[in-house]
Protein backbone atom coordinates (compact mmCIF):
# COMPACT_ATOMS: atom_id res chain seq x y z
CA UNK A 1 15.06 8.29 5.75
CA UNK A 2 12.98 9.55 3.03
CA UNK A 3 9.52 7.80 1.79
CA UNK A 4 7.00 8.80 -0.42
CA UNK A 5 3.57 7.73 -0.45
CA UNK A 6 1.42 7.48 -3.19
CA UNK A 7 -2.32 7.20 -2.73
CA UNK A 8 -4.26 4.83 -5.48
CA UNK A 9 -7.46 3.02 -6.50
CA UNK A 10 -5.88 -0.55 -6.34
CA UNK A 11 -6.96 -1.05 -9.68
CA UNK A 12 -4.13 0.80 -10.92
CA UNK A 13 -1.77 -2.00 -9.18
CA UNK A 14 -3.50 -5.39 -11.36
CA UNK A 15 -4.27 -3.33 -14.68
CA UNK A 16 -2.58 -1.95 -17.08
CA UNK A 17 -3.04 1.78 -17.70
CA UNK A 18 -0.83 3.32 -20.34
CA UNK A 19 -0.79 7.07 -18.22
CA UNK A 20 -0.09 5.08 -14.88
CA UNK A 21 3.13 3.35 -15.67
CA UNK A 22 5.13 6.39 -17.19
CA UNK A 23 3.48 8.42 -14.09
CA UNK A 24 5.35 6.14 -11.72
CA UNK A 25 8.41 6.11 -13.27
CA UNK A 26 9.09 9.55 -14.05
CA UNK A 27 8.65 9.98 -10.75
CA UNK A 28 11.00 7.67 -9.32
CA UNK A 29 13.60 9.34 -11.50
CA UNK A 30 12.81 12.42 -10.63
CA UNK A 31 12.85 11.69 -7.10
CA UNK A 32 15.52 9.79 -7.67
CA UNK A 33 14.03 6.63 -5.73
CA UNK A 34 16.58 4.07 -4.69
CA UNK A 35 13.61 1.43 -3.35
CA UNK A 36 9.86 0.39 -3.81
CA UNK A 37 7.46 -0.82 -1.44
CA UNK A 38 3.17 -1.38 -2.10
CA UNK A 39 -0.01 -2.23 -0.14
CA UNK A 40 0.07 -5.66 -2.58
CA UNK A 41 0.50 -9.51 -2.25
CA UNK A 42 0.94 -12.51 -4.31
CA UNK A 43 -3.04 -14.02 -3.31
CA UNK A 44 -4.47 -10.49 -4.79
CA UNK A 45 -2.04 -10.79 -7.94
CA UNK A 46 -3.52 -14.50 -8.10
CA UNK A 47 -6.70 -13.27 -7.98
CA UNK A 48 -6.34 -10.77 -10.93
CA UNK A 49 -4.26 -13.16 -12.86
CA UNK A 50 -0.99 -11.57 -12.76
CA UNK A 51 2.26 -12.06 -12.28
CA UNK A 52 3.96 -9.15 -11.21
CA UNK A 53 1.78 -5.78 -10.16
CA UNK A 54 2.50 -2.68 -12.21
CA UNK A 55 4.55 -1.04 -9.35
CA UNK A 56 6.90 -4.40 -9.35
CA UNK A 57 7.53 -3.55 -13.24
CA UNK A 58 8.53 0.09 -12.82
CA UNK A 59 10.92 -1.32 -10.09
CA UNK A 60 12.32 -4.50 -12.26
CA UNK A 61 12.95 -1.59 -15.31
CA UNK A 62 14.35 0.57 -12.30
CA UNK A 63 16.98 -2.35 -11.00
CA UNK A 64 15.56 -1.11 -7.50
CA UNK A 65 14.75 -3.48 -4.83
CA UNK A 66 10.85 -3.95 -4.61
CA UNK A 67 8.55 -5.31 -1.83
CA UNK A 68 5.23 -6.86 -1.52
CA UNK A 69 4.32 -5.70 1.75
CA UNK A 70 0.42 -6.43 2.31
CA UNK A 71 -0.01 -9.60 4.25
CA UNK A 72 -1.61 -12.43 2.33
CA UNK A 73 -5.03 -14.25 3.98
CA UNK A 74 -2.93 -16.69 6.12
CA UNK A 75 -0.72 -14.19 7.55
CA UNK A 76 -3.69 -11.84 7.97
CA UNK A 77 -5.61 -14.74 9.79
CA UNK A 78 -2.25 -15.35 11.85
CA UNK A 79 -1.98 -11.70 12.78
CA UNK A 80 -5.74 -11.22 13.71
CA UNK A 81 -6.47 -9.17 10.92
CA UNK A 82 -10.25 -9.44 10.34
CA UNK A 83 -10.48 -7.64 6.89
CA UNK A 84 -13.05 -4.93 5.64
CA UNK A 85 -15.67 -7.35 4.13
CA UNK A 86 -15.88 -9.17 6.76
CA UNK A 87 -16.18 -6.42 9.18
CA UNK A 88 -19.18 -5.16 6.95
CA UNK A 89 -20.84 -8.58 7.63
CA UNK A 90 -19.96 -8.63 11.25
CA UNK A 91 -21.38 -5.15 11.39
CA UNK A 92 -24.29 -5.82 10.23
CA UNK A 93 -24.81 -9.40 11.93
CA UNK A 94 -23.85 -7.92 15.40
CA UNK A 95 -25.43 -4.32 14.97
CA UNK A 96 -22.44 -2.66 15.45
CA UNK A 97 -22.85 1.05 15.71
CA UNK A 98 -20.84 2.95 12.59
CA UNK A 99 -18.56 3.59 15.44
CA UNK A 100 -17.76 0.51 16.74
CA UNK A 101 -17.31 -0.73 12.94
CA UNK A 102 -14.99 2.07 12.65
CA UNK A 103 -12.89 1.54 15.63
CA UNK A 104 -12.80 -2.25 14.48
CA UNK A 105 -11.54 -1.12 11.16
CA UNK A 106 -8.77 1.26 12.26
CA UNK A 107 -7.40 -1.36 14.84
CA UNK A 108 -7.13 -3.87 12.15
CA UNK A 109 -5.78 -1.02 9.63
CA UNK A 110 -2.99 -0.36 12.21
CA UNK A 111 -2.15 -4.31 12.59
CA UNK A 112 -2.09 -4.40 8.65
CA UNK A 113 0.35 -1.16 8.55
CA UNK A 114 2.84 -1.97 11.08
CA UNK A 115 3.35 -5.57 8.86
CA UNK A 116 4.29 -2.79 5.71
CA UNK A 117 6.55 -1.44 8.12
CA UNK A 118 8.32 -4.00 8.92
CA UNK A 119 8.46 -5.16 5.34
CA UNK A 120 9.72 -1.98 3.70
CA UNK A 121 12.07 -1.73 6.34
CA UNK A 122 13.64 -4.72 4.91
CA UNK A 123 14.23 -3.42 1.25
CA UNK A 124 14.74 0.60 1.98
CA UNK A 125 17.11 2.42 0.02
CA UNK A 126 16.67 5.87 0.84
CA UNK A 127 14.45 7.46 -0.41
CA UNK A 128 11.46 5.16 -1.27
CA UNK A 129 8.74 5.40 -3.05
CA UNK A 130 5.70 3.42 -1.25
CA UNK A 131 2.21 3.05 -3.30
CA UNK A 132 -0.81 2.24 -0.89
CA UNK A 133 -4.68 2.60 -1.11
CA UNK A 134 -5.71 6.26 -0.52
CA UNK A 135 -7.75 5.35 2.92
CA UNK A 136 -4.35 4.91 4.68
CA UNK A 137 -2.31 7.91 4.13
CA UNK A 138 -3.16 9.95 6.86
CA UNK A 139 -2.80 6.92 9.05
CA UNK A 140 0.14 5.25 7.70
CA UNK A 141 1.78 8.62 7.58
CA UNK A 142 1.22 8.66 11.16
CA UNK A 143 3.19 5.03 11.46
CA UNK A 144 5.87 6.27 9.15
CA UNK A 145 7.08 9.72 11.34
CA UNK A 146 6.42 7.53 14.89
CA UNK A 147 8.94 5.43 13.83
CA UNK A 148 11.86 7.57 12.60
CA UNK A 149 11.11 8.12 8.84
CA UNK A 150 10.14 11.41 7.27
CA UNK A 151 7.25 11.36 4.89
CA UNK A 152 6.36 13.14 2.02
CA UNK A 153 2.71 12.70 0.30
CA UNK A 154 3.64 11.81 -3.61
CA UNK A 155 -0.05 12.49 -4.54
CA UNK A 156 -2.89 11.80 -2.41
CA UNK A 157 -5.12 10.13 -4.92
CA UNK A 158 -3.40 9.70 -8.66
CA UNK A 159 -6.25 9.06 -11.60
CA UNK A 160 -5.99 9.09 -15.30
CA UNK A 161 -6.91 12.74 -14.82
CA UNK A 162 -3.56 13.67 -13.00
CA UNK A 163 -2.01 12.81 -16.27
């Protein structure tokens, strides 16, 4: 059970960047990637006016099954996900040492990751190909081989100068 992660700038996920597109899909062919999964939800595409993100496209031209697997703000309220802007405020309102902000951060990192588990887990087609902000590799990695799937890191950060 094969993923591959791709670390991004989310920006890459709401616009449209001629290089980023063909990246992704040449990749998925030459992986040959059977499934899709991304750090993205229907509020954030809201937000940035859009539809579908550009990972959901690659998929759709693909015919492989895609997921949304970021929780949206009710589920992340439900789940006791906190969220990094508000963490900066509480931070700063409580005094929070920088490392009690960052043990706050990863707990609510690793509550936010185990929900993209369980949601990729419900469209994988080995292997996958799963697109996620840069900050979580290492620790969604981590997730990923604890529970049974290998891993392989894709690219750790992709820009328009990888292409």
């Amino acid at each position: 059970m094969m993923i591959y992660l791709l670390g991004i700038y989310h920006c890459f996920q709401t616009k449209e960047y001629p290089e980023f597109l063909p990246y992704v899909r040449d990749f998925c062919r030459s992986h040959s990637i059977n499934s899709i999964g991304e750090e993205m939800n229907y509020t954030a595409l809201s937000d940035a006016k859009r539809d579908k993100s550009t990972i959901k496209i690659v998929a759709d031209e693909l015919s492989v099954p895609h997921a949304y697997c970021d929780p949206d703000v009710d589920e992340r309220g439900r789940s006791g996900i906190v969220g990094e802007n508000k963490l900066k405020y509480l931070k700063l309102y409580h005094g929070w040492t920088d490392e009690e902000f960052e043990s706050r951060t990863v707990l609510d990192n690793q509550k936010k990751e185990a929900i993209w588990l369980e949601r990729l887990r419900e469209v994988f087609v080995n292997p996958m190909l799963f697109v996620c902000g840069i900050d979580h590799l290492t620790s969604f990695s981590a997730l990923l081989e604890g529970s049974g799937f290998s891993f392989q890191i894709a690219d750790r950060t992709w820009t328009l100068n990888n292409w």
